[in-house]
Protein backbone atom coordinates (compact mmCIF):
# COMPACT_ATOMS: atom_id res chain seq x y z
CA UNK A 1 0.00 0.00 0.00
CA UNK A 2 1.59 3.69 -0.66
CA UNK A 3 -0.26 6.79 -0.98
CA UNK A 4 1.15 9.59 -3.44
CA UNK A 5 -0.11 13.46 -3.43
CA UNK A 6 -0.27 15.00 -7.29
CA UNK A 7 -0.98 18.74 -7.74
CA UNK A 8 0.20 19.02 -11.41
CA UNK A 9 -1.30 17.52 -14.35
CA UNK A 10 -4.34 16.41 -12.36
CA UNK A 11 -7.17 15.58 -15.17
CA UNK A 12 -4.67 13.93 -17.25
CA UNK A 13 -3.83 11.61 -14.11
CA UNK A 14 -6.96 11.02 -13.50
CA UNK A 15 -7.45 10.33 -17.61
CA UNK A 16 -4.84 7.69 -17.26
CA UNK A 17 -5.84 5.92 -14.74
CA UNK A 18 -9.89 5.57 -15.12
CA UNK A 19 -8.16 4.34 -19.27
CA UNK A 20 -6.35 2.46 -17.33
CA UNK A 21 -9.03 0.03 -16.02
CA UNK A 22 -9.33 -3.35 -16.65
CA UNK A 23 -12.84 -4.96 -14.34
CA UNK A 24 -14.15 -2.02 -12.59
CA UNK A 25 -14.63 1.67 -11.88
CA UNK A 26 -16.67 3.26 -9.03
CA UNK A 27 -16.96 6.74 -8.76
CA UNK A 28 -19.16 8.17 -5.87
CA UNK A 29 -19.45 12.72 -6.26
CA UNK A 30 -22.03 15.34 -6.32
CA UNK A 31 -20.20 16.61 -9.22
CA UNK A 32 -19.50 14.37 -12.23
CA UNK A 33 -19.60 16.52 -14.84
CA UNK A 34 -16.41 16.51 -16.70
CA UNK A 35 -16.53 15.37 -20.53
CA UNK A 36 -13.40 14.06 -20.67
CA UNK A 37 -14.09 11.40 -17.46
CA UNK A 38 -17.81 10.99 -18.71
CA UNK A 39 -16.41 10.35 -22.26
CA UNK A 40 -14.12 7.53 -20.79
CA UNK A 41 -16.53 6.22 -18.75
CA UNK A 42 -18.59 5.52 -21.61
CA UNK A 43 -15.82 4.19 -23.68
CA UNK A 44 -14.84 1.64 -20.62
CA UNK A 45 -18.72 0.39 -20.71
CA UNK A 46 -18.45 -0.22 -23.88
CA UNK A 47 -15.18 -2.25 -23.56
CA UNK A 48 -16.90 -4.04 -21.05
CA UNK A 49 -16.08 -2.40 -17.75
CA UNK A 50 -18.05 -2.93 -15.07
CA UNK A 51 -18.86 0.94 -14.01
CA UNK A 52 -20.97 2.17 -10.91
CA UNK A 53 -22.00 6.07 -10.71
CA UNK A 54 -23.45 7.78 -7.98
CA UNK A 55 -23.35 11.16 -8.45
CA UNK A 56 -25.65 14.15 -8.54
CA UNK A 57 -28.74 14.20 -10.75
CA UNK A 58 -28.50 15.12 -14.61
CA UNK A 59 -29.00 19.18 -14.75
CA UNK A 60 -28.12 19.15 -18.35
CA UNK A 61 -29.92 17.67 -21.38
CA UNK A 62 -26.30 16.39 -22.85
CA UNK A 63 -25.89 14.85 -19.09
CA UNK A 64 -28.86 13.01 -19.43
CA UNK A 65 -28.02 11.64 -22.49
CA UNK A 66 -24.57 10.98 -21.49
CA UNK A 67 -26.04 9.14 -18.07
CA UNK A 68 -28.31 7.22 -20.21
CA UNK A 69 -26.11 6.17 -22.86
CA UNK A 70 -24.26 4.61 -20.15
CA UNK A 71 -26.84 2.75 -18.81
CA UNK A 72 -27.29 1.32 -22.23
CA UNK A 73 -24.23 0.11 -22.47
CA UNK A 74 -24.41 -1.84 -19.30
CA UNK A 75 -23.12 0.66 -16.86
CA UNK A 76 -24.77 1.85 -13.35
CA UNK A 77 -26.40 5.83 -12.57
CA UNK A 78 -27.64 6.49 -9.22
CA UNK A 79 -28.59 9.95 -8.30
CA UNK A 80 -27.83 11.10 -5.05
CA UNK A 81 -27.78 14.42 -3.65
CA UNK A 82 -25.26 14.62 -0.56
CA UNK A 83 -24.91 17.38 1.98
CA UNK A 84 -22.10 19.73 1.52
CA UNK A 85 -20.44 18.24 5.30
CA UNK A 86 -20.22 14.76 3.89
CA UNK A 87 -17.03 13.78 3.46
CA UNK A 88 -18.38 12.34 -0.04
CA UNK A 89 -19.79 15.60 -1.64
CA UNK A 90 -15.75 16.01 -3.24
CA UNK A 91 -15.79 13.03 -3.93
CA UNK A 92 -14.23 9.44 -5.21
CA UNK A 93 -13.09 7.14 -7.13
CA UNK A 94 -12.59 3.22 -7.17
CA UNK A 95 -10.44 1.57 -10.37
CA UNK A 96 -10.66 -2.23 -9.69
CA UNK A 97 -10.48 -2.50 -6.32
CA UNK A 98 -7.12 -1.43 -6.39
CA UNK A 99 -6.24 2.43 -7.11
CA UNK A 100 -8.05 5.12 -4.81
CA UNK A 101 -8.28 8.50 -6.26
CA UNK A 102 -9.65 11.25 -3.63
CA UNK A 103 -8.42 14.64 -2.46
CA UNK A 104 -9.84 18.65 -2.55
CA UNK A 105 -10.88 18.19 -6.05
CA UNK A 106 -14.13 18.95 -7.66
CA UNK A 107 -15.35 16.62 -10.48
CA UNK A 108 -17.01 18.97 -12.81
CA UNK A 109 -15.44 20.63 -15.82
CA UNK A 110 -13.64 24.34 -15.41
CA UNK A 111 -10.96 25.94 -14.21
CA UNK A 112 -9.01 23.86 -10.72
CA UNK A 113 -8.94 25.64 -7.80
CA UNK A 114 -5.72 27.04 -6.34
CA UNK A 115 -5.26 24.27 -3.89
CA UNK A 116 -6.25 21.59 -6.14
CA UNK A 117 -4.60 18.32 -5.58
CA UNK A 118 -6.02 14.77 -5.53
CA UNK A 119 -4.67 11.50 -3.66
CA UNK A 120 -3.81 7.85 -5.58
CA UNK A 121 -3.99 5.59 -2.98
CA UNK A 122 -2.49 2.10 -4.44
CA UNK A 123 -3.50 -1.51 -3.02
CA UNK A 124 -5.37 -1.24 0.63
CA UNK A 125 -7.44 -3.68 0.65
CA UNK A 126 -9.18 -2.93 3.89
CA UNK A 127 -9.83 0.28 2.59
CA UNK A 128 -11.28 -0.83 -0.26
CA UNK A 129 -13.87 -3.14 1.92
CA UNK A 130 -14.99 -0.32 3.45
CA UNK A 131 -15.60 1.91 0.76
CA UNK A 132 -18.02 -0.71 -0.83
CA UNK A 133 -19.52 -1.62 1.78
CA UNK A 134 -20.24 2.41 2.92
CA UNK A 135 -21.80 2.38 -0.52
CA UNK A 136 -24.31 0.21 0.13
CA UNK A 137 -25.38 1.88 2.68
CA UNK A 138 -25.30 5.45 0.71
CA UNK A 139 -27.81 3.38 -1.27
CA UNK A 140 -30.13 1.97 0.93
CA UNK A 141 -30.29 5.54 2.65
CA UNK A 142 -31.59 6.60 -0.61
CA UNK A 143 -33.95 3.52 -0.84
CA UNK A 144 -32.79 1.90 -3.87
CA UNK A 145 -32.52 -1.55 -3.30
CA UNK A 146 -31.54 -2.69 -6.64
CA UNK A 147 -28.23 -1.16 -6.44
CA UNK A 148 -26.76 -3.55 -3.49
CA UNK A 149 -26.94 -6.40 -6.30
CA UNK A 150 -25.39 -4.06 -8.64
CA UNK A 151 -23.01 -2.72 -6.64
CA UNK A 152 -22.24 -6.49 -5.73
CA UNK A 153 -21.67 -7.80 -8.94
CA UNK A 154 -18.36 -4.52 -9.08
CA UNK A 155 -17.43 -6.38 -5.61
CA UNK A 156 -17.42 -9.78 -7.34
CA UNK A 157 -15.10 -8.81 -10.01
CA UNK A 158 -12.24 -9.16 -8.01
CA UNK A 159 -14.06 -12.20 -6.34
CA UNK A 160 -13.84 -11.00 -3.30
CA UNK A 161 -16.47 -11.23 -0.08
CA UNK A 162 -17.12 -7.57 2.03
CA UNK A 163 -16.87 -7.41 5.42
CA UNK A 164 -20.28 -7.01 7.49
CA UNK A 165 -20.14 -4.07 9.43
CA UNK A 166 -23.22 -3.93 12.47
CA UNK A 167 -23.15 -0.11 13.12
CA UNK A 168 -23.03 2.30 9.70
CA UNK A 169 -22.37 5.34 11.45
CA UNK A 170 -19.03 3.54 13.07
CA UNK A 171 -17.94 2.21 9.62
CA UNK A 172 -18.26 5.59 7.71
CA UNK A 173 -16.40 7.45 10.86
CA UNK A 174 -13.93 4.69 10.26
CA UNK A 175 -13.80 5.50 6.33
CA UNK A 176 -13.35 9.08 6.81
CA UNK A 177 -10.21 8.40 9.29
CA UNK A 178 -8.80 5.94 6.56
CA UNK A 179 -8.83 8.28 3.64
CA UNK A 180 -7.41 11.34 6.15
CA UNK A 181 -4.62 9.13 7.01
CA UNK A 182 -3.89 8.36 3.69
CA UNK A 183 -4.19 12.15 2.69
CA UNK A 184 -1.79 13.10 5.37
CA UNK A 185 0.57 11.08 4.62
CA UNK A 186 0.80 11.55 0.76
CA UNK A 187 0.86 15.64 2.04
CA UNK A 188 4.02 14.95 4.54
CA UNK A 189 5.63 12.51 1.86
CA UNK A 190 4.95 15.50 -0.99
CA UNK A 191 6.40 18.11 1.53
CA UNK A 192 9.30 16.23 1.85
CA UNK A 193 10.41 15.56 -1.48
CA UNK A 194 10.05 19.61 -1.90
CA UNK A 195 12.09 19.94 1.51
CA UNK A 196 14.71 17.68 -0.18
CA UNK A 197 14.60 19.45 -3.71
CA UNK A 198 14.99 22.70 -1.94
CA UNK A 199 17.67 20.97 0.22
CA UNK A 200 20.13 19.46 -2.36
CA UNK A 201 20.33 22.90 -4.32
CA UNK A 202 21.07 25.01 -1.69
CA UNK A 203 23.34 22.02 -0.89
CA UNK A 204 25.22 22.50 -4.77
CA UNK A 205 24.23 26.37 -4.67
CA UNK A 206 26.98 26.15 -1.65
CA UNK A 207 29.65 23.81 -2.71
CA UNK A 208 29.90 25.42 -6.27
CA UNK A 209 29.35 28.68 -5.56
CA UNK A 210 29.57 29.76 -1.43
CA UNK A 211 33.74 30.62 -2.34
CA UNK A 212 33.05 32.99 -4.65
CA UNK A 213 29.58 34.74 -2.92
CA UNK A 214 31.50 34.97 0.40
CA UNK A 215 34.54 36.98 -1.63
CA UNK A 216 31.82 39.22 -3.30
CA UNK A 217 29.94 40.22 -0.28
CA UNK A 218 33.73 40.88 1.72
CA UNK A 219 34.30 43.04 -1.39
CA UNK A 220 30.90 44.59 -0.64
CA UNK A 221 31.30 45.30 3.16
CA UNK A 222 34.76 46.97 2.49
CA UNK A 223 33.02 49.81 -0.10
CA UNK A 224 31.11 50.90 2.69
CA UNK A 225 34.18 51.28 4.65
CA UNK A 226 33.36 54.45 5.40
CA UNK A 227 29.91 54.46 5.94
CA UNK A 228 29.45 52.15 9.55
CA UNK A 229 25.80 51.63 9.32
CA UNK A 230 26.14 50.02 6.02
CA UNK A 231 28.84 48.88 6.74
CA UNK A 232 27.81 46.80 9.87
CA UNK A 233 24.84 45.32 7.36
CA UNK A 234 27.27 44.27 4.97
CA UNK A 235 29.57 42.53 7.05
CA UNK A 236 26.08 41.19 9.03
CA UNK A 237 25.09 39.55 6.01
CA UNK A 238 28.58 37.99 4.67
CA UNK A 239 29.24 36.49 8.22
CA UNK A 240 25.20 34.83 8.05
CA UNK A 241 26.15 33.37 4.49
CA UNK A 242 29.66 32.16 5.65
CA UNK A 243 27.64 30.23 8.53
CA UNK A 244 25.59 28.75 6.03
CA UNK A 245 28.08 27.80 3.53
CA UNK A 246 29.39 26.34 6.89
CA UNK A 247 27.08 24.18 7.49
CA UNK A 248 25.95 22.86 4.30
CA UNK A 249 30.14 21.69 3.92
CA UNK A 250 29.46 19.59 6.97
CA UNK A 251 26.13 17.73 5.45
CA UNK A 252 27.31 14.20 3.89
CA UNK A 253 24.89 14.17 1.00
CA UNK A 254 25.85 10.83 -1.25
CA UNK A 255 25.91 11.25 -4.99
CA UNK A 256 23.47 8.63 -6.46
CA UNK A 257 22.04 7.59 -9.81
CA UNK A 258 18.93 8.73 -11.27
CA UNK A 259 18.00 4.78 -10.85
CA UNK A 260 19.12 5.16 -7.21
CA UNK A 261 16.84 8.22 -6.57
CA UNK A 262 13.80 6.44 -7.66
CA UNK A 263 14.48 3.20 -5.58
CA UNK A 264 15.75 5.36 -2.50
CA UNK A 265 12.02 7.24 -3.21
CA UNK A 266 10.07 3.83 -3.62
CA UNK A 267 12.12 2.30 -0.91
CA UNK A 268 11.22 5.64 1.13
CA UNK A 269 7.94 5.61 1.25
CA UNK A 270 7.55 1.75 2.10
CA UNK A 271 9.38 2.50 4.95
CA UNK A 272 7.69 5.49 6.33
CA UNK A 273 4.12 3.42 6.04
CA UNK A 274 5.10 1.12 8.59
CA UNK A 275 6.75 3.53 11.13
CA UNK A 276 4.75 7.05 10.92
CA UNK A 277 3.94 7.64 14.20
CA UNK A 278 0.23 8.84 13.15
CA UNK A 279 -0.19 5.24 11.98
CA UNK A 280 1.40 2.95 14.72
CA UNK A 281 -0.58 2.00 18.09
CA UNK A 282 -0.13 4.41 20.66
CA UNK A 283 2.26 1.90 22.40
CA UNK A 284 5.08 1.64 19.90
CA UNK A 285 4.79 6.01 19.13
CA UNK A 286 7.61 7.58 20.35
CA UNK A 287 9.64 4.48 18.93
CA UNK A 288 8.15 5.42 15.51
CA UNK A 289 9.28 8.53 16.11
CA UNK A 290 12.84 7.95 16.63
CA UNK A 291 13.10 5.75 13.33
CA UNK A 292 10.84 7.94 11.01
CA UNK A 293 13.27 11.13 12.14
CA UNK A 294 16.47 8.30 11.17
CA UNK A 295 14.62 7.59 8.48
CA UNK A 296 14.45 10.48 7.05
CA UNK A 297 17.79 12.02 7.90
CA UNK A 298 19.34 8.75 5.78
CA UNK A 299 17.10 9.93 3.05
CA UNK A 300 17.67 13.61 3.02
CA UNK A 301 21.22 12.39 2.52
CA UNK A 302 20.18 10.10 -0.29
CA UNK A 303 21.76 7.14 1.83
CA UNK A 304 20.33 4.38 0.10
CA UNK A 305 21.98 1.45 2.05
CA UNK A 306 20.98 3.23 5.48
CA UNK A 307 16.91 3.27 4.35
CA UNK A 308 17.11 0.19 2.92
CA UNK A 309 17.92 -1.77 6.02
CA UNK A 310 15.77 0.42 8.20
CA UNK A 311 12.62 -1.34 5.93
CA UNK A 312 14.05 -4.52 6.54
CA UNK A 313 13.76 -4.06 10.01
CA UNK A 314 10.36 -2.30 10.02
CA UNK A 315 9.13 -5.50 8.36
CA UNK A 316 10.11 -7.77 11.41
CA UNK A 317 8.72 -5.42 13.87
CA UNK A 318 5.17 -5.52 14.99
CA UNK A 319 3.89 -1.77 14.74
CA UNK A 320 0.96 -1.78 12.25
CA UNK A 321 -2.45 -2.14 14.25
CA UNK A 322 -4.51 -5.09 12.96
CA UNK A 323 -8.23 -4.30 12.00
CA UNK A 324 -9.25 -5.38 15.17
CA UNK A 325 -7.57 -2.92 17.09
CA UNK A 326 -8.30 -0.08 14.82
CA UNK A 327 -11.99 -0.70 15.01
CA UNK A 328 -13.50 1.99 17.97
CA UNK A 329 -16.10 3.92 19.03
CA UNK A 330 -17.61 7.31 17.74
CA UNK A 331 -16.18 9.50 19.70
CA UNK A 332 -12.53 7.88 19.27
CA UNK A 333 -13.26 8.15 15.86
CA UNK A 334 -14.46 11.54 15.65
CA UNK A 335 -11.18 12.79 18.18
CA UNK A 336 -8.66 11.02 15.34
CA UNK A 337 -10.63 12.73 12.35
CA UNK A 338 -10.45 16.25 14.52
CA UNK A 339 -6.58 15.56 14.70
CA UNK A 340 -6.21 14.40 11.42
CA UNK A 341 -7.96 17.42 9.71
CA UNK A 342 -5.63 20.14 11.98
CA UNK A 343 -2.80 18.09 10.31
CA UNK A 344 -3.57 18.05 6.94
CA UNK A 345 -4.52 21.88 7.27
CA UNK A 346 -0.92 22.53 8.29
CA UNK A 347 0.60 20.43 6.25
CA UNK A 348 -1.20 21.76 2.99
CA UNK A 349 0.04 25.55 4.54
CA UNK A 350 3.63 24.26 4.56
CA UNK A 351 3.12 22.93 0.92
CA UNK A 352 1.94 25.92 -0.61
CA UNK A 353 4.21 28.16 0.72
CA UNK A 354 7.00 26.41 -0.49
CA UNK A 355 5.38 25.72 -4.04
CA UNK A 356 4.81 29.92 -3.91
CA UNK A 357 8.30 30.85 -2.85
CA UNK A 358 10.95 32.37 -4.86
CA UNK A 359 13.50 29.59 -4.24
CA UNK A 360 10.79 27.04 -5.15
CA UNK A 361 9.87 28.61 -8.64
CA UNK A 362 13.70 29.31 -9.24
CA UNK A 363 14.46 25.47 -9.27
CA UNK A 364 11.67 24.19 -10.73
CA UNK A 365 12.68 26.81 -13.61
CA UNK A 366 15.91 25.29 -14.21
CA UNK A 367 15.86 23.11 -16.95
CA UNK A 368 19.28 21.59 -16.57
CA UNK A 369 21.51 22.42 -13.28
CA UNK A 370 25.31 21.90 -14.61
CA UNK A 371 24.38 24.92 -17.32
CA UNK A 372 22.84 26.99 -14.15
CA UNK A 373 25.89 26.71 -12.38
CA UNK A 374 28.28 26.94 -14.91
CA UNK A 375 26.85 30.14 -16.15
CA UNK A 376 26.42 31.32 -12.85
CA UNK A 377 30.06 30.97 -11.77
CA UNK A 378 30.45 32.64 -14.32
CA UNK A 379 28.20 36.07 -13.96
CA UNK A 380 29.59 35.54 -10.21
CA UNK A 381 33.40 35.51 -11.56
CA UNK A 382 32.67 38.72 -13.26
CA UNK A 383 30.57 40.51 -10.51
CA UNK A 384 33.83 40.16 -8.38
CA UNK A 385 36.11 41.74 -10.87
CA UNK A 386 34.58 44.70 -11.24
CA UNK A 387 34.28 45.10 -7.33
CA UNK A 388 37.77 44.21 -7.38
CA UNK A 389 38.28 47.09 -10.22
CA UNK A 390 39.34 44.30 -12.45
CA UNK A 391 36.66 44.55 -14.86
């Protein structure tokens, strides 16, 4: 099971992945309007797909059409209106029991929202039990019986039995603390690849370049010589850089392979699902803590070996709850999803602001970093001449 945040390129994702289907797609919004996902839809019921829609009723002639086309092709429509506080109004969907797509995302056509971002959630099969069977119950709510045999036969594709559940409020608490784990944890596994970006070109901005920035801003202080104010600024700011520089020369970051980066990533994330402390019993916590803060010091230094065998020994150790011990009562519940939410609030703060900074936008802008720091060695090189009065 991983869970991965994407805030780029979302519709086409999405596109992919609903193509992408092979036995079944679910989709449960108050919003399914966009062409493009109603278009493939259609296409995958006419390939054969099993496909279940519950969504919002038709407001458009062309959506009616669309809805019923569907339905002629051997697909499922339920309408359903849902209250804007259920944690289904934004939406899901279900690609053969075995990729999750949710997030702050709204299903209709137009232009995303600034905080757009939706959440692939790959093989949790618990998860997966409890999303059907919190459908049926959406269903029966609205007192159409005929969709628990239709909404069966999607379950039966995979051949695979649901779990009984005896109290439906319990089970959909339980559902909405599922997919806010999973959220927060693609947000703090998305922050810190952009903490690690940011990290390992400051890193390179320092050993390439901190020499030569250190000699320009001496070469600054000592033209305002005369002038003590500015001059006590200048020599302010070269002695903060020098600490920097400083400190980055004492980080031992490990030069990898391309191929390297993406297994360290892959081999990442497996190990931070079995030791984040938001997702271990409350017993074995502050030993999660310890390892996911070694954890992710041996991947901030891209030390491959070191996060390897701290998975290895993740998978001996005992800190996942079982179902049984995850299963509570209402107020529990409702306490976690409280927490959960405050989290993924700051998290998504923390993620903006570093998508919206200047340092952000100035490395995602470079197309190729040997020419940036060639060239900018070089513009360096002949700043310092001419403060030298070389130039």
């Amino acid at each position: 099971m991983r869970s991965e945040a994407v805030f780029n390129d979302i519709v086409n994702r999405i596109s992919d992945a609903l193509k992408g289907a092979e036995r079944s797609i679910l989709v449960v919004t108050e919003n399914f309007k966009h062409p493009v996902y109603i278009k493939t839809l259609l296409a995958k019921a006419k390939a054969g797909c099993s496909i279940c829609l519950i969504s919002g009723k038709a407001t458009t002639k062309k959506q009616r059409a669309d809805f019923d086309r569907l339905i002629k092709l051997g697909g499922q429509y339920y309408a359903h209106t849902f209250e804007e506080d259920d944690f289904r109004h934004k939406g899901f969907c279900l690609i053969d029991d075995t990729i999750l797509i949710t997030g702050h995302y709204d299903w209709k056509a137009g232009e995303l929202s600034y905080d757009a971002n939706v959440i692939f959630t790959y093989e949790d099969d618990p998860l997966v039990k409890l999303i059907h069977s919190n459908c049926k119950e959406l269903l029966k709510t609205s007192a159409k019986a005929k969709v628990l045999h239709e909404v069966e036969a999607i379950e039966e594709s995979k051949g695979a039995q649901l779990s009984i559940w005896n109290d439906p409020a319990v089970e959909g608490l339980q559902l909405e603390k599922k997919l806010l784990e999973h959220q927060l944890q693609a947000y703090e596994l998305e922050k810190i690849e952009l903490d690690k970006l940011l990290h390992e070109f400051e890193h390179r901005h320092s050993m390439e370049l901190g020499d030569l920035i250190i000699e320009i801003l001496h070469w600054r202080k000592e033209q305002h010589r005369n002038d003590p104010e500015k001059y006590s600024e200048a020599e302010a700011d070269e002695e903060a850089y020098r600490k920097q520089v400083a400190a980055e020369l004492k980080k031992n970051l490990f030069e990898i392979s391309d191929g390297d980066k993406l297994e360290l990533k892959k081999t990442f994330r497996k190990a931070t699902h079995l030791c984040h402390p938001d997702k271990v019993s409350e017993a074995f916590r502050d030993i999660a803590m310890q390892i996911f803060i070694k954890l992710k010091e041996a991947y901030d230094a891209n030390d491959l070996k070191t996060v390897a065998g701290i998975l290895e020994d993740l998978k001996k150790r005992q800190f996942i709850q079982t179902e049984a011990q995850e299963l509570s009562k209402s107020v529990a519940l409702i306490e976690a999803k409280k927490y959960l939410e405050e989290q993924i609030t700051v998290k998504l703060k923390a993620i903006f602001a570093i998508q919206h900074s200047e340092t952000y936008q100035l490395v995602t802008g470079i197309e190729d970093w040997d020419v940036y720091f060639k060239q900018t060695k070089e513009l360096l090189k002949e700043e310092l001449a001419l403060l030298k009065g070389e130039g």
